[in-house]
C-alpha atoms as a PDB file:
ATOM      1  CA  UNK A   1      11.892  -0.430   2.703  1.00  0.00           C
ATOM      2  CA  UNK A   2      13.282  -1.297  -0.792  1.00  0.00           C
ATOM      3  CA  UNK A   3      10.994  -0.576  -3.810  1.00  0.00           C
ATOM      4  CA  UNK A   4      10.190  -3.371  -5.586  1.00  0.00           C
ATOM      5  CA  UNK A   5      10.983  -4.245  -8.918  1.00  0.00           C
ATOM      6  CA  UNK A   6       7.730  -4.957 -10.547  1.00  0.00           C
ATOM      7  CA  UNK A   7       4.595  -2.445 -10.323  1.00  0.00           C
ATOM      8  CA  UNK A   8       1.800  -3.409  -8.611  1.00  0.00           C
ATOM      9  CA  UNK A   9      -0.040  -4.895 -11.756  1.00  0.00           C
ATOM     10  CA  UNK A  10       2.962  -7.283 -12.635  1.00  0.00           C
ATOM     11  CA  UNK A  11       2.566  -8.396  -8.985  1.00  0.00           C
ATOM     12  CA  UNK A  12      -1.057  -9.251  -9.222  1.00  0.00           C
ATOM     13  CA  UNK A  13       0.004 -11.043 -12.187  1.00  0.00           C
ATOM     14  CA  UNK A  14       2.631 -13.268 -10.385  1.00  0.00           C
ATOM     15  CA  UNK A  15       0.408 -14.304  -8.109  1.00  0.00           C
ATOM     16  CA  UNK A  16      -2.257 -15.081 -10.360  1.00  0.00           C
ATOM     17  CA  UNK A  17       0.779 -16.906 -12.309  1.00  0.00           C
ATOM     18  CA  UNK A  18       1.260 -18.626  -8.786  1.00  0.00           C
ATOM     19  CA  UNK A  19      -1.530 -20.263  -8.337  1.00  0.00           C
ATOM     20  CA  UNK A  20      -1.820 -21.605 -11.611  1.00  0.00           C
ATOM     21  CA  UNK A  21       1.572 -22.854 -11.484  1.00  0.00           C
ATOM     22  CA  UNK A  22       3.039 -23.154  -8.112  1.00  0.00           C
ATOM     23  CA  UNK A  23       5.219 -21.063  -6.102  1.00  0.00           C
ATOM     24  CA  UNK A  24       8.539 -22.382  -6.343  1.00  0.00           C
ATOM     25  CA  UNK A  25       8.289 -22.455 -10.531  1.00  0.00           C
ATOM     26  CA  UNK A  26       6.675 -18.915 -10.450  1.00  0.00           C
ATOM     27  CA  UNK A  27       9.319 -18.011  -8.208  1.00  0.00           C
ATOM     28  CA  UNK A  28      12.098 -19.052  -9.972  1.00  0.00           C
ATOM     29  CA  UNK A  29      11.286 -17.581 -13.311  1.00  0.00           C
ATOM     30  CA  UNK A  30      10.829 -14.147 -11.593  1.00  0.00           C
ATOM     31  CA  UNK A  31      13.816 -14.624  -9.769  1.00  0.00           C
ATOM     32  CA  UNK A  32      12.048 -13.799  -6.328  1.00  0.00           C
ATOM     33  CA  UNK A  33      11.401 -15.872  -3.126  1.00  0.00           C
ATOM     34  CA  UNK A  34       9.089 -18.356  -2.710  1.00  0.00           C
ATOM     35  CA  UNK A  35       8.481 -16.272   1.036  1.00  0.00           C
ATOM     36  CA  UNK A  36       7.855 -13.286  -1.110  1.00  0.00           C
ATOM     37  CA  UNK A  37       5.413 -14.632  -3.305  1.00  0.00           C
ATOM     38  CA  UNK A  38       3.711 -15.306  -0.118  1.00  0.00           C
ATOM     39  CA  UNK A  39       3.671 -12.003   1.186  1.00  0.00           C
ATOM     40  CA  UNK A  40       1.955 -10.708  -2.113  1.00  0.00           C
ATOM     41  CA  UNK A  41      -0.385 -13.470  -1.941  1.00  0.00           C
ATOM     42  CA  UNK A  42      -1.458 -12.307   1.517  1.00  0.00           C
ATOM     43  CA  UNK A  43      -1.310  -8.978   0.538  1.00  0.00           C
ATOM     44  CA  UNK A  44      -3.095  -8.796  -3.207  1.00  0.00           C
ATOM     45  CA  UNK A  45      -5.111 -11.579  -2.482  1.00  0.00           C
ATOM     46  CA  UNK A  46      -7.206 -12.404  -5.442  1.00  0.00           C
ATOM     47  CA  UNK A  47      -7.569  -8.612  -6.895  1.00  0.00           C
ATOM     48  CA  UNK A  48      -7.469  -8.141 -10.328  1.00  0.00           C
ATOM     49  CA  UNK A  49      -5.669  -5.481 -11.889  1.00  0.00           C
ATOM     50  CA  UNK A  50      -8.227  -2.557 -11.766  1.00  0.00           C
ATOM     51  CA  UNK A  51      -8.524  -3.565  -8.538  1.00  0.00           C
ATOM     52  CA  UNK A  52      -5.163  -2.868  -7.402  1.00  0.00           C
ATOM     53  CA  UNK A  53      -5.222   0.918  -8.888  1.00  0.00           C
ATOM     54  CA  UNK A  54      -8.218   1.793  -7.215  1.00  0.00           C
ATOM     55  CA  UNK A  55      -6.691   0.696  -3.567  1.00  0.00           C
ATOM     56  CA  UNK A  56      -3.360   2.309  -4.448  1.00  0.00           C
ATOM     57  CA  UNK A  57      -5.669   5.641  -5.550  1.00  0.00           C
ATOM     58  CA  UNK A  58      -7.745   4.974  -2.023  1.00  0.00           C
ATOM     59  CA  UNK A  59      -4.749   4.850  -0.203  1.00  0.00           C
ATOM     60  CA  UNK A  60      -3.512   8.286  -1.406  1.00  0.00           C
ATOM     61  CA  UNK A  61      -6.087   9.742  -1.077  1.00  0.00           C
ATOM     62  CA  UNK A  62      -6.484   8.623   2.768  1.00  0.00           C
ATOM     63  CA  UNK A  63      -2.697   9.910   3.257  1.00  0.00           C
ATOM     64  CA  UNK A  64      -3.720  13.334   2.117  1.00  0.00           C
ATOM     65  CA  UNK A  65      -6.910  13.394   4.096  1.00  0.00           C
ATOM     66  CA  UNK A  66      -4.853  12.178   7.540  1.00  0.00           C
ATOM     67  CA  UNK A  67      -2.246  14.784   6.948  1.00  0.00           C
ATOM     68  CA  UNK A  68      -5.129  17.310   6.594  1.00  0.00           C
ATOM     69  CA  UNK A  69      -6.502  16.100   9.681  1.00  0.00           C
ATOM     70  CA  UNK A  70      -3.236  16.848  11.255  1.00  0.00           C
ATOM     71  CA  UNK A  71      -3.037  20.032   9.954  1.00  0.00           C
ATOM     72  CA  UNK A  72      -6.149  20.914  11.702  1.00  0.00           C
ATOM     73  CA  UNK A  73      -5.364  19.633  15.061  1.00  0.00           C
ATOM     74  CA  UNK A  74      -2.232  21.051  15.053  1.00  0.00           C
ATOM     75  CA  UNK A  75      -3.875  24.593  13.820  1.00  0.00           C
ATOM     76  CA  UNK A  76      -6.742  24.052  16.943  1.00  0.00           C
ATOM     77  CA  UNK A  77      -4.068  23.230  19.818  1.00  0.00           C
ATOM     78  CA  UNK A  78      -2.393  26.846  18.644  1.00  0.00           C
ATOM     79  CA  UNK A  79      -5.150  28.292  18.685  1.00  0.00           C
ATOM     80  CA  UNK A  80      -6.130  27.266  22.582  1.00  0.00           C
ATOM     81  CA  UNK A  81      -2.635  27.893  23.712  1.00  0.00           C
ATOM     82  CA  UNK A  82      -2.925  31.448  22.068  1.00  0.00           C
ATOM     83  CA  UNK A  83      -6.518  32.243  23.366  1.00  0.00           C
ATOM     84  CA  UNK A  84      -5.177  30.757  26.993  1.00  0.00           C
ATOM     85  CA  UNK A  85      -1.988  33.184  27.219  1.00  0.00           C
ATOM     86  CA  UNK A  86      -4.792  35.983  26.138  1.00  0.00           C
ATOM     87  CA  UNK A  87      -6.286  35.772  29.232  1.00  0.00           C
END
């Protein structure tokens, strides 16, 4: 997937922008899609700013915490194939 052009912030803005002044004018001045102002509507919703670094931070953090999760399962099935050969 291509990384956009505008942070996550400058989004939020847009569609803020958006609703004040319509799609197809907000969407013309950005030089975007009206279908892709969509999508960040449905996305960011109505979240402000702050908002949007604290789910981007939340999100992060939930990557690292599944990839430690797969860590340990992976670590546990070695560990019961190793103890099984044992015996």
């Amino acid at each position: 997937m291509r990384k956009s052009q505008f942070s996550d912030e400058q989004i939020v803005g847009i569609v803020r922008e958006s609703h004040a002044h319509g799609v197809a004018a907000t969407a013309k001045k950005h030089k975007v899609s009206s279908h892709t102002i969509y999508l960040w509507r449905k996305k960011y919703g109505d979240m402000g700013p702050s908002q949007v670094s604290e789910l981007k931070r939340i999100m992060q953090e939930n990557a690292r915490l599944k990839k430690l999760v797969a860590e340990r399962d992976l670590e546990i099935e070695v560990m019961k194939e190793i103890a099984s050969k044992k015996w």
